[in-house]
C-alpha atoms as a PDB file:
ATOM      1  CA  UNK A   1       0.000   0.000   0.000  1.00  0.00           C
ATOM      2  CA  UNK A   2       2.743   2.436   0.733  1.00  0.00           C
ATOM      3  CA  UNK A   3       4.359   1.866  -2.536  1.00  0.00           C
ATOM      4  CA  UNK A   4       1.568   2.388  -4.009  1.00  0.00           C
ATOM      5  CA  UNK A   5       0.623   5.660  -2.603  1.00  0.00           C
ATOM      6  CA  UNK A   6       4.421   6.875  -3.427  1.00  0.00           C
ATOM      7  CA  UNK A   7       3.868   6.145  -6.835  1.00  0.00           C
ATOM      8  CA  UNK A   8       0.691   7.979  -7.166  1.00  0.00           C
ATOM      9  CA  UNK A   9       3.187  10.632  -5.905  1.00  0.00           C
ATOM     10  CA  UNK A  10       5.925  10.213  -8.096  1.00  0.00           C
ATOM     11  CA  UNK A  11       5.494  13.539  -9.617  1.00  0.00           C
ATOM     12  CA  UNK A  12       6.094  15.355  -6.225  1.00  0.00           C
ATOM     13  CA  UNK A  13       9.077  13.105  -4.934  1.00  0.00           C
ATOM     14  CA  UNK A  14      11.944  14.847  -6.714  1.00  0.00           C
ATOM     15  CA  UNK A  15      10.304  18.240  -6.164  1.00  0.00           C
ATOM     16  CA  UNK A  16      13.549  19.371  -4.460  1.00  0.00           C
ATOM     17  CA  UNK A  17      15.350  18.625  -7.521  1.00  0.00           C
ATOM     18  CA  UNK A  18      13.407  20.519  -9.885  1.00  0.00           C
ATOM     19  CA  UNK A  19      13.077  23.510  -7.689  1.00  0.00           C
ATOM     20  CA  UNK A  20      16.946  24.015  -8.232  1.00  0.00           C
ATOM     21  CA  UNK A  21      16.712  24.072 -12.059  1.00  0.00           C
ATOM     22  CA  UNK A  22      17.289  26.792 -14.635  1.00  0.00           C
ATOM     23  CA  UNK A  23      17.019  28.930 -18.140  1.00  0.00           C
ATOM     24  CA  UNK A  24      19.758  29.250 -20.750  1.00  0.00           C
ATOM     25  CA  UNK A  25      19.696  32.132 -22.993  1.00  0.00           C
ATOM     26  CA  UNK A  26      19.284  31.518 -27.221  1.00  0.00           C
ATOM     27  CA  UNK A  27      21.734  31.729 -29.345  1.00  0.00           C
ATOM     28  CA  UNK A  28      22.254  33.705 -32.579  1.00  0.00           C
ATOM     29  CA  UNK A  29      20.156  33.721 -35.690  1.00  0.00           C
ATOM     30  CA  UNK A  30      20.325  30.666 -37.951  1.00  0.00           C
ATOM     31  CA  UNK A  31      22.451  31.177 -41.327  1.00  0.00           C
ATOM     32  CA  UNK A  32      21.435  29.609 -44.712  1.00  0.00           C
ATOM     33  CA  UNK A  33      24.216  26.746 -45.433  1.00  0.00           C
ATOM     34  CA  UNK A  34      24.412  25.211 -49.459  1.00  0.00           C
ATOM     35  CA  UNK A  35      22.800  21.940 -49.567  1.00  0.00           C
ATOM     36  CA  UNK A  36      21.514  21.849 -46.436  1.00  0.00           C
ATOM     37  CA  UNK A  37      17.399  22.643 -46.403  1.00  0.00           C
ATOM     38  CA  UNK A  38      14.832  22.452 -43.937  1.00  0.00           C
ATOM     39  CA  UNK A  39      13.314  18.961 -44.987  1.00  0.00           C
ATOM     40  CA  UNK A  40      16.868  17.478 -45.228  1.00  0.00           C
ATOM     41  CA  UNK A  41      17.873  19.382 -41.642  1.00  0.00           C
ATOM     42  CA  UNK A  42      15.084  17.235 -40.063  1.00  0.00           C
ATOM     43  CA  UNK A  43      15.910  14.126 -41.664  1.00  0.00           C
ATOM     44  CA  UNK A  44      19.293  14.168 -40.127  1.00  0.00           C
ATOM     45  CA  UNK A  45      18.103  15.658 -36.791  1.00  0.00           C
ATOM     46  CA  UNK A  46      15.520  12.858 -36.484  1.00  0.00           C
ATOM     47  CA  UNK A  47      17.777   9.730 -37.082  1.00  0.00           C
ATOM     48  CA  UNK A  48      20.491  11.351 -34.209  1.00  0.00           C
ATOM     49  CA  UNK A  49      18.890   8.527 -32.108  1.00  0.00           C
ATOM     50  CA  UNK A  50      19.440   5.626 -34.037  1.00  0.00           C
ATOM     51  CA  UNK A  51      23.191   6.943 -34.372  1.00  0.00           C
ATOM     52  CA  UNK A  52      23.636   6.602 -30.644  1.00  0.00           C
ATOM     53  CA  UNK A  53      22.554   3.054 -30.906  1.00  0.00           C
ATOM     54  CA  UNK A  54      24.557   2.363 -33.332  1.00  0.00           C
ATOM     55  CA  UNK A  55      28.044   4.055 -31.018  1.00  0.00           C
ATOM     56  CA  UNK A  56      26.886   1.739 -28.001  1.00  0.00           C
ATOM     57  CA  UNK A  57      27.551   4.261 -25.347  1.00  0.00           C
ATOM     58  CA  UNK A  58      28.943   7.247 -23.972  1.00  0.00           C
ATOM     59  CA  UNK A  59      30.195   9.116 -20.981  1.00  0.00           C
ATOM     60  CA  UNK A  60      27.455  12.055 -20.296  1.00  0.00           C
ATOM     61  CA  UNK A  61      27.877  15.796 -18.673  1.00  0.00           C
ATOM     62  CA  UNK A  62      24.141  17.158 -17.785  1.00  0.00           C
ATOM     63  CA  UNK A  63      23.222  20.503 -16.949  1.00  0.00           C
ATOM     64  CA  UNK A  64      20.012  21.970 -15.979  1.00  0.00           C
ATOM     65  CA  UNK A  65      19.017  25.890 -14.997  1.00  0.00           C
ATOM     66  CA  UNK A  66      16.077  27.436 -13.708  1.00  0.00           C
ATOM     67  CA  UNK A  67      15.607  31.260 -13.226  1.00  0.00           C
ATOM     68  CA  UNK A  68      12.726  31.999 -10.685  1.00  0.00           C
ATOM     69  CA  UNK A  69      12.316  34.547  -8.232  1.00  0.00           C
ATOM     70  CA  UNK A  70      14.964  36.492  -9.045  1.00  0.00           C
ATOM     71  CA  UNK A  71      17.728  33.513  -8.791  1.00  0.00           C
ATOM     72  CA  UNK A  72      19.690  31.578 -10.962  1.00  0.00           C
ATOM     73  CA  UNK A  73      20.363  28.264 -10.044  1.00  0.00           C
ATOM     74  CA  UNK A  74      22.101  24.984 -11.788  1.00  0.00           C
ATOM     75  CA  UNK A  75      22.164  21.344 -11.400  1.00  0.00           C
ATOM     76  CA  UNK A  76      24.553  19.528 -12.637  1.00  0.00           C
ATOM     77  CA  UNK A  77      25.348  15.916 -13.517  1.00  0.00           C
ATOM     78  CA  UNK A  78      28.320  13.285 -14.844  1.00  0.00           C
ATOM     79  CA  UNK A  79      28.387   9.978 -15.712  1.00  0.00           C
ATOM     80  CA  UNK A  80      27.597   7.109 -18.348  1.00  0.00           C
ATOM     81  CA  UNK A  81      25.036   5.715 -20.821  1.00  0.00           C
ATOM     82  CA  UNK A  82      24.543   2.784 -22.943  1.00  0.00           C
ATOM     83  CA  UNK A  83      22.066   3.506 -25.952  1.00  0.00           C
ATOM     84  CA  UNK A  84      21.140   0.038 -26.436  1.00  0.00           C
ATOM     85  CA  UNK A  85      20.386  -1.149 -23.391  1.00  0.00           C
ATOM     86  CA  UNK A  86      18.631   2.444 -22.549  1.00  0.00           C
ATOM     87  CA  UNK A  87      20.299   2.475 -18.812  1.00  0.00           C
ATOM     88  CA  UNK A  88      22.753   4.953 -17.751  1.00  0.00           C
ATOM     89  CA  UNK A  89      23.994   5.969 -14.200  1.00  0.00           C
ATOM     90  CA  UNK A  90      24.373   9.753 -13.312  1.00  0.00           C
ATOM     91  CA  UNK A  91      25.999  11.690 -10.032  1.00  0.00           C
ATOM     92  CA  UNK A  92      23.523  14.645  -9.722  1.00  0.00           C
ATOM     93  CA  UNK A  93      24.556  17.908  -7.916  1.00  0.00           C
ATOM     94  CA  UNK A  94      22.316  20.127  -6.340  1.00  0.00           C
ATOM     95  CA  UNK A  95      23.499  23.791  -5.747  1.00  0.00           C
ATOM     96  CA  UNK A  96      23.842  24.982  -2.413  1.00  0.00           C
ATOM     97  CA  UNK A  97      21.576  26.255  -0.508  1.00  0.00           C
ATOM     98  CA  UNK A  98      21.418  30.311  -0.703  1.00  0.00           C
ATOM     99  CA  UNK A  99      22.051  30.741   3.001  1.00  0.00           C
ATOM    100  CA  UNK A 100      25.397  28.911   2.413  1.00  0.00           C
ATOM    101  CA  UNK A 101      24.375  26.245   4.739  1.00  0.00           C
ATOM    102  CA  UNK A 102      23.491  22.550   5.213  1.00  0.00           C
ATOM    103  CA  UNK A 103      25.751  21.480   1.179  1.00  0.00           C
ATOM    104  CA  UNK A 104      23.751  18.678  -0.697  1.00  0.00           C
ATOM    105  CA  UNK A 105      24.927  15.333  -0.777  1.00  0.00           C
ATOM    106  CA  UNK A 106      25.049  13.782  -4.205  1.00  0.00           C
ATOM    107  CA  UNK A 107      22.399  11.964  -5.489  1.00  0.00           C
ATOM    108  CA  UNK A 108      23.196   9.206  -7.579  1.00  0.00           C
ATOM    109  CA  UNK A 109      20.380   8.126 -10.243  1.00  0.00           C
ATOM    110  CA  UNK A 110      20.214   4.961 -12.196  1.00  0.00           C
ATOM    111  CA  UNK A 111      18.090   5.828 -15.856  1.00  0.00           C
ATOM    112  CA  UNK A 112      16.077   2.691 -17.186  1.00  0.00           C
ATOM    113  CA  UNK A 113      13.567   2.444 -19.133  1.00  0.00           C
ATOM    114  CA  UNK A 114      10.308   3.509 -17.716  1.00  0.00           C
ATOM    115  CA  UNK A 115      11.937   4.085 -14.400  1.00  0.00           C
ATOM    116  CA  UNK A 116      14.444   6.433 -12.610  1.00  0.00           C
ATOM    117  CA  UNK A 117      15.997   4.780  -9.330  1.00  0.00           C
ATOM    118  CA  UNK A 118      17.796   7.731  -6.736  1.00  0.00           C
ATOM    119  CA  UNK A 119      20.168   7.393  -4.204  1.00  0.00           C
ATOM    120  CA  UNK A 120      20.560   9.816  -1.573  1.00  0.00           C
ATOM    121  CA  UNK A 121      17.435  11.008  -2.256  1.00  0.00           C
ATOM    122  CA  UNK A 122      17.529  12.163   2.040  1.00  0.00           C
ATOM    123  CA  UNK A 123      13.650  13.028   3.695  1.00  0.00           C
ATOM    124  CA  UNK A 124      13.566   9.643   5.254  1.00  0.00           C
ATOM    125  CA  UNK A 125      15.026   7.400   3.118  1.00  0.00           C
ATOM    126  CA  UNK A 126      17.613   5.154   4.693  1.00  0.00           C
ATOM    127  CA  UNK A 127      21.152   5.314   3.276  1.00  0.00           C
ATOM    128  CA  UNK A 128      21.263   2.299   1.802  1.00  0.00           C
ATOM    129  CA  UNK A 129      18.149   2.281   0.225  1.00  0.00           C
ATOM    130  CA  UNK A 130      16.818   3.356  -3.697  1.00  0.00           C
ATOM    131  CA  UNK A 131      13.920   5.287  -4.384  1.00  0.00           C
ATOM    132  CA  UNK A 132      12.278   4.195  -7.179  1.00  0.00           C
ATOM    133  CA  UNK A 133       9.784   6.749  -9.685  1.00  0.00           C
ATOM    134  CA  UNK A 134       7.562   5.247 -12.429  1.00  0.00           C
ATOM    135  CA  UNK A 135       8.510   8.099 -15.125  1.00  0.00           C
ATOM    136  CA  UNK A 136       5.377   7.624 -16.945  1.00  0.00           C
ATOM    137  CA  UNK A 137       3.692   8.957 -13.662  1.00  0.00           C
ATOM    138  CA  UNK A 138       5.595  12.146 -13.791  1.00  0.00           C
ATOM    139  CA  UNK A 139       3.827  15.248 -15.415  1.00  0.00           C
ATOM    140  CA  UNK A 140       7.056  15.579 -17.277  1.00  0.00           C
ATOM    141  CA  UNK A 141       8.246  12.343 -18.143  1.00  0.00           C
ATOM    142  CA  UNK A 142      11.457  13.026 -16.004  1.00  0.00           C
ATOM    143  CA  UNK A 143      12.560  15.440 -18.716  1.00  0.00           C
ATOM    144  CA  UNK A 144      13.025  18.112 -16.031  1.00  0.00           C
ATOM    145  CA  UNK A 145      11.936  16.706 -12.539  1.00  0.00           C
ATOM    146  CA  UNK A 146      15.064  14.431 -11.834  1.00  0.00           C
ATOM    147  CA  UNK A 147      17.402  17.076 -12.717  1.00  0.00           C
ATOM    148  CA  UNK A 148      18.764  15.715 -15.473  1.00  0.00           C
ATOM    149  CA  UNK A 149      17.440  14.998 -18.887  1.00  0.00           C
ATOM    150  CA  UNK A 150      17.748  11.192 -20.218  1.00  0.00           C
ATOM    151  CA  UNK A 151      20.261  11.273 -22.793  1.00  0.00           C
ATOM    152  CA  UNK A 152      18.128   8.859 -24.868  1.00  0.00           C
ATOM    153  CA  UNK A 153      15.230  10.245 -24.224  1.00  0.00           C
ATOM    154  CA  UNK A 154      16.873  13.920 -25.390  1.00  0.00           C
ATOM    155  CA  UNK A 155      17.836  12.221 -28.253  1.00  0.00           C
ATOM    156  CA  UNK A 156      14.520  10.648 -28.720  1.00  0.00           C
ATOM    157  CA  UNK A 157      12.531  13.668 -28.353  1.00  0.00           C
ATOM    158  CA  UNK A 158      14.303  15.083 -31.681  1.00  0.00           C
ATOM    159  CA  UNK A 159      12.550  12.816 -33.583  1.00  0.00           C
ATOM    160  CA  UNK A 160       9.618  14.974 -32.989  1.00  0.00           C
ATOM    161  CA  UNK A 161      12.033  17.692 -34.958  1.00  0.00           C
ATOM    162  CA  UNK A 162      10.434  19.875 -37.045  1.00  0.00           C
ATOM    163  CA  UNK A 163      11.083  23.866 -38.585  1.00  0.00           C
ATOM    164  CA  UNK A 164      15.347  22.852 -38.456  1.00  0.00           C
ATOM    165  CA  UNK A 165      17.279  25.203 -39.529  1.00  0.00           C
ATOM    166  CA  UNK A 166      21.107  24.403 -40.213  1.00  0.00           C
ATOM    167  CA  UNK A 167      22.846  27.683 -37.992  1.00  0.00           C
ATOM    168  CA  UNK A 168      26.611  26.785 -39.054  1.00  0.00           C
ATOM    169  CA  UNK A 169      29.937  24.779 -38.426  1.00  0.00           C
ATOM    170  CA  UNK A 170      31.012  24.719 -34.434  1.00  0.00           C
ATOM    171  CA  UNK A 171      33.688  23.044 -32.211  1.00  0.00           C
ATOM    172  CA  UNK A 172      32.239  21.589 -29.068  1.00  0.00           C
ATOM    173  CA  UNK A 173      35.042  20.065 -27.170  1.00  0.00           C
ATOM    174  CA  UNK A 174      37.439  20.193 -29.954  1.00  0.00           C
ATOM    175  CA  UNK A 175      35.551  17.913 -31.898  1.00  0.00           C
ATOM    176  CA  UNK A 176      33.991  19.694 -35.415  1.00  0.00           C
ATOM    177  CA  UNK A 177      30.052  19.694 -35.147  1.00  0.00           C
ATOM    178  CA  UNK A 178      27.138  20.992 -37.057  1.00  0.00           C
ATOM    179  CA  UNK A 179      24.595  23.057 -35.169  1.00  0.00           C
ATOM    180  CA  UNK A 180      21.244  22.759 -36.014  1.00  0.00           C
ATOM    181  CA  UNK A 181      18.488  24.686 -33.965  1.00  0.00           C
ATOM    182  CA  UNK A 182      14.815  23.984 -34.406  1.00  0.00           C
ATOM    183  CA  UNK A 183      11.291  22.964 -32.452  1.00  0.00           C
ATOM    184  CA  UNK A 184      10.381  19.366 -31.435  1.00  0.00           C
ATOM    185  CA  UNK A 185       6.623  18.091 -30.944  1.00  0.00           C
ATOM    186  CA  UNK A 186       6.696  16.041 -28.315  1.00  0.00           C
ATOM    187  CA  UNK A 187       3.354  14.148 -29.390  1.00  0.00           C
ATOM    188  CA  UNK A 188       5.089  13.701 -32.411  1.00  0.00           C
ATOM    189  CA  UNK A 189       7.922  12.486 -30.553  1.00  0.00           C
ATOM    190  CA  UNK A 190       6.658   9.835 -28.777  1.00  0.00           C
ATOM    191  CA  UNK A 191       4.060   8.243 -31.447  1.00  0.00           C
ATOM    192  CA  UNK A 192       7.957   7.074 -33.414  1.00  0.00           C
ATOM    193  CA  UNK A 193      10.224   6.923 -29.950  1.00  0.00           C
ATOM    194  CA  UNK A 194      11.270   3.254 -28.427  1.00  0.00           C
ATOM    195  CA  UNK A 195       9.244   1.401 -26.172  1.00  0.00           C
ATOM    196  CA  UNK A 196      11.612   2.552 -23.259  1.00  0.00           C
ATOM    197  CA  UNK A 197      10.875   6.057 -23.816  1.00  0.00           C
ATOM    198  CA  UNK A 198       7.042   6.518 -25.336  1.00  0.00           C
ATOM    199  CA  UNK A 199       5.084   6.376 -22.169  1.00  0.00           C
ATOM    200  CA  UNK A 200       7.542   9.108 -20.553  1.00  0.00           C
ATOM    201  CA  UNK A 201       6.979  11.515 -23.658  1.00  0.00           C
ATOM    202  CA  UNK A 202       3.686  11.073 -23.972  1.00  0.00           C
ATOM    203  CA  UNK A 203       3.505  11.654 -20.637  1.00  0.00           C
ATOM    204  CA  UNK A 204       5.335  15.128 -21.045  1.00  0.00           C
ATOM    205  CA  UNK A 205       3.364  15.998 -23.748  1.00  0.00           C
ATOM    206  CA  UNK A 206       0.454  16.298 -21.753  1.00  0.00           C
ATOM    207  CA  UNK A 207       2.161  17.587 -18.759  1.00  0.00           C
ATOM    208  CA  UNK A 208       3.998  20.670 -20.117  1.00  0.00           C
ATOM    209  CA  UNK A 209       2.817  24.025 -20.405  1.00  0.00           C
ATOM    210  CA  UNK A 210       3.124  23.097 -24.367  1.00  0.00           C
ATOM    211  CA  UNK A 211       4.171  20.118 -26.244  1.00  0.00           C
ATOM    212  CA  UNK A 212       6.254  22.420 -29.049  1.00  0.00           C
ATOM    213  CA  UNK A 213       9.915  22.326 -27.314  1.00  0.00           C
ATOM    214  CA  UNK A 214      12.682  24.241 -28.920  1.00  0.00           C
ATOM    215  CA  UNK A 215      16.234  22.919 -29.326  1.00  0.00           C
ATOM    216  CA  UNK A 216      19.715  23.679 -30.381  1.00  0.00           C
ATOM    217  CA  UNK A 217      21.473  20.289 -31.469  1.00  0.00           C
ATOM    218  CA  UNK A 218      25.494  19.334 -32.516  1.00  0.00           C
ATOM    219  CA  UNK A 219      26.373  16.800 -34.799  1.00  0.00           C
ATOM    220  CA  UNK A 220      29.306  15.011 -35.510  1.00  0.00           C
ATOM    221  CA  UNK A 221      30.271  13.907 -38.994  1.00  0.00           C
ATOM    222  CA  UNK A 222      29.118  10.546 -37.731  1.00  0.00           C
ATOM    223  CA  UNK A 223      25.655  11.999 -37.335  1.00  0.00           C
ATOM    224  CA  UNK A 224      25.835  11.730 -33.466  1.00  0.00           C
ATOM    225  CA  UNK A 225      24.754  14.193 -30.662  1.00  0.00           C
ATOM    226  CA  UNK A 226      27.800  16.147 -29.335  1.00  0.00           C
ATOM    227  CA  UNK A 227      25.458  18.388 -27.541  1.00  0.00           C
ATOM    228  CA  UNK A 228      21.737  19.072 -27.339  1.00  0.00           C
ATOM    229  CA  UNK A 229      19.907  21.704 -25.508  1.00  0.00           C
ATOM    230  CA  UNK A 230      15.854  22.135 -24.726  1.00  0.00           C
ATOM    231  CA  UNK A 231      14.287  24.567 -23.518  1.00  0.00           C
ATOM    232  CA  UNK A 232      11.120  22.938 -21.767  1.00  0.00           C
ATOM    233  CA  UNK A 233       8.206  25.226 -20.139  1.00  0.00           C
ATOM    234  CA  UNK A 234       7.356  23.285 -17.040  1.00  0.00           C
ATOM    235  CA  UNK A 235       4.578  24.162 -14.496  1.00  0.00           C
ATOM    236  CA  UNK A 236       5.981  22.859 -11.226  1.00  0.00           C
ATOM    237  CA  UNK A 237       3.069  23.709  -8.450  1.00  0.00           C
ATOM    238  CA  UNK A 238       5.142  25.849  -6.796  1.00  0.00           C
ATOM    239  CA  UNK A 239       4.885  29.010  -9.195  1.00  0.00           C
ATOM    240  CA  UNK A 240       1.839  30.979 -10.274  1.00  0.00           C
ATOM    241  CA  UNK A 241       3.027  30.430 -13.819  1.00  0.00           C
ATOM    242  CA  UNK A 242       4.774  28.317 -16.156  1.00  0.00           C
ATOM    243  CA  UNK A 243       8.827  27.903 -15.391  1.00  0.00           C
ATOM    244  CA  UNK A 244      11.349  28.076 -18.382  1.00  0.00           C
ATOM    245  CA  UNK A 245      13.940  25.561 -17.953  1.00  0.00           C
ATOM    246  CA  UNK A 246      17.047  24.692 -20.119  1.00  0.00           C
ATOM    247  CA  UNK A 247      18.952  21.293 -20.419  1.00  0.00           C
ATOM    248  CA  UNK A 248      22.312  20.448 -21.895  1.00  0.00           C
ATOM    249  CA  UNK A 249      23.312  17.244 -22.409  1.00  0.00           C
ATOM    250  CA  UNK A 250      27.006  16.620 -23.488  1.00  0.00           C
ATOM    251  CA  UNK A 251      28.171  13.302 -24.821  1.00  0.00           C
ATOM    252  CA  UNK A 252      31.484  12.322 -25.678  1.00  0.00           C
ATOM    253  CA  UNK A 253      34.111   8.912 -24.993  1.00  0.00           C
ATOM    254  CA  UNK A 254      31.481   7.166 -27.183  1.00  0.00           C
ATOM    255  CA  UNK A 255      31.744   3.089 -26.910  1.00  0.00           C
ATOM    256  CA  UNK A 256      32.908   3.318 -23.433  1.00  0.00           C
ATOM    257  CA  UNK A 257      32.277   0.402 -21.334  1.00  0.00           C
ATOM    258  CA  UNK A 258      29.047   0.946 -19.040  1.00  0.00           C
ATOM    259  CA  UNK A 259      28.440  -1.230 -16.027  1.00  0.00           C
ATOM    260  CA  UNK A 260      24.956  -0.335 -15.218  1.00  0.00           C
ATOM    261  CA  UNK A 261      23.586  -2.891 -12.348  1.00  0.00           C
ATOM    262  CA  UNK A 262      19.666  -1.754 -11.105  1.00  0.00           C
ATOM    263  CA  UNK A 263      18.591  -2.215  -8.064  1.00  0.00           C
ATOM    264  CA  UNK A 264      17.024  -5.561  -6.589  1.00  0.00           C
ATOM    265  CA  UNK A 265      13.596  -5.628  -5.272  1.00  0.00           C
ATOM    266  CA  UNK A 266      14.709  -5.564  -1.273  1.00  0.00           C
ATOM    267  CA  UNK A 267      17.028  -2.346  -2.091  1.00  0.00           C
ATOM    268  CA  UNK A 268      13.698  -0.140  -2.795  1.00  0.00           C
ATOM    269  CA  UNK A 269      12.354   1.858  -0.042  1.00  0.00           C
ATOM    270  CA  UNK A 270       8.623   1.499  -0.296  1.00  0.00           C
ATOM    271  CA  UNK A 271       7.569   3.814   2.203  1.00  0.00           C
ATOM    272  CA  UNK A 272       6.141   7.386   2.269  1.00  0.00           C
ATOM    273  CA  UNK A 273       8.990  10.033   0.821  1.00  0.00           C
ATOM    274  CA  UNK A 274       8.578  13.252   3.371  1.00  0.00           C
ATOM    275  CA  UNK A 275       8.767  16.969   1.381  1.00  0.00           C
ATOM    276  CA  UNK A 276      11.846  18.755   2.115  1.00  0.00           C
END
């Protein structure tokens, strides 16, 4: 019974996660490139995903920002993912707290499909235990509320792509990219996403303030996601209005080993999660 009343929950468990998140600012205005036209910019935008699968894995830097209140805050996260499998493990970092006091511990998140499993999650949970979240009960699909973005599920959400405009040849990390900014539909998104990620967009696309999500993408010349920011407008329960909130994902060391091990049954706390 307690499980079951903390899943009906799930949307309200990582609250103090997402309260911490914040907005990037655009970029410049989008150039016209030879050869490269809107249709064709969404072809290659869409099959991103299937070019992750096809690298096997990655190590991951995450970032998320929120601006509310008159405060900037970011959360920020490290770690690995494997594409096919669709699991990843992530050390999130919570900023701390504006008085300067009482530092966050880490909290360490295992991504599966369907599921997001924290660590450190604090308000009751023993130490050694997981809390476990049913992302298809989340308003946002854990797009936002975890603190960190799925990388497949970024990457899946692209397929929604649509309007891409080709803005020019970048470096991210050395590495020579092509930057391509347009708007995803998340509806669209999740009719053609995976099994692992459908529910959790179609779950977003209901949840958000709008499905439309706007993005700024890098390519490789392999066709793979070097970096990819959204810019998600999330209504959280705690403002009187819609929140703007930007996440960066950052992939790179692609076809590292992963070691992703989740959780057994007895390691899942099953009680009530107290508000912090």
């Amino acid at each position: 019974m307690a499980e079951r009343q903390y899943r009906r929950r799930g949307a309200v468990v990582a609250v103090g996660v997402v309260a911490c998140v914040g907005v990037v600012s655009g970029c410049g205005q989008p150039v016209q490139a030879e050869g490269v036209h809107g249709g064709e910019g969404s072809a290659v935008v869409r099959g991103a995903a299937a070019e992750l699968v096809r690298a096997r894995s990655s190590k991951a830097h995450t970032s998320m920002e929120m601006a509310a209140g008159g405060t900037r805050v970011t959360i920020r996260g490290e770690g690995v993912y494997d594409f096919r499998k669709q699991v990843g493990r992530l050390k999130v970092l919570l900023p701390q707290d504006p008085s300067g006091d009482s530092p966050h511990r880490p909290i360490t998140e295992l991504l599966a499909p369907g599921a997001l499993f924290m660590k450190n999650r604090g308000a009751g949970v023993p130490a050694d235990k997981w809390v476990r979240v049913e992302t298809e009960s989340m308003a946002d699909g854990n797009l936002v509320t975890g603190g960190a973005t799925d990388p497949y599920a970024a990457a899946e959400l692209l397929l929604g792509a649509e309007d891409v405009s080709f803005v020019g040849e970048e470096q991210v990390a050395g590495v020579d990219v092509r930057h391509y900014r347009g708007t995803a539909d998340l509806r669209r998104a999740a009719r053609h996403a995976s099994d692992g990620s459908r529910d959790s967009l179609a779950a977003a696309a209901k949840g958000f303030a709008t499905s439309r999500v706007p993005f700024d993408v890098y390519l490789d010349d392999e066709g793979r996601i070097r970096k990819v920011r959204h810019r998600f407008s999330f209504v959280n329960g705690q403002q009187d209005g819609p929140v703007a909130v930007a996440s960066t994902t950052l992939l790179f060391d692609f076809g590292v080993d992963v070691d992703v091990r989740l959780p057994d049954r007895d390691d899942i706390f099953a009680g009530r999660i107290a508000e912090e």
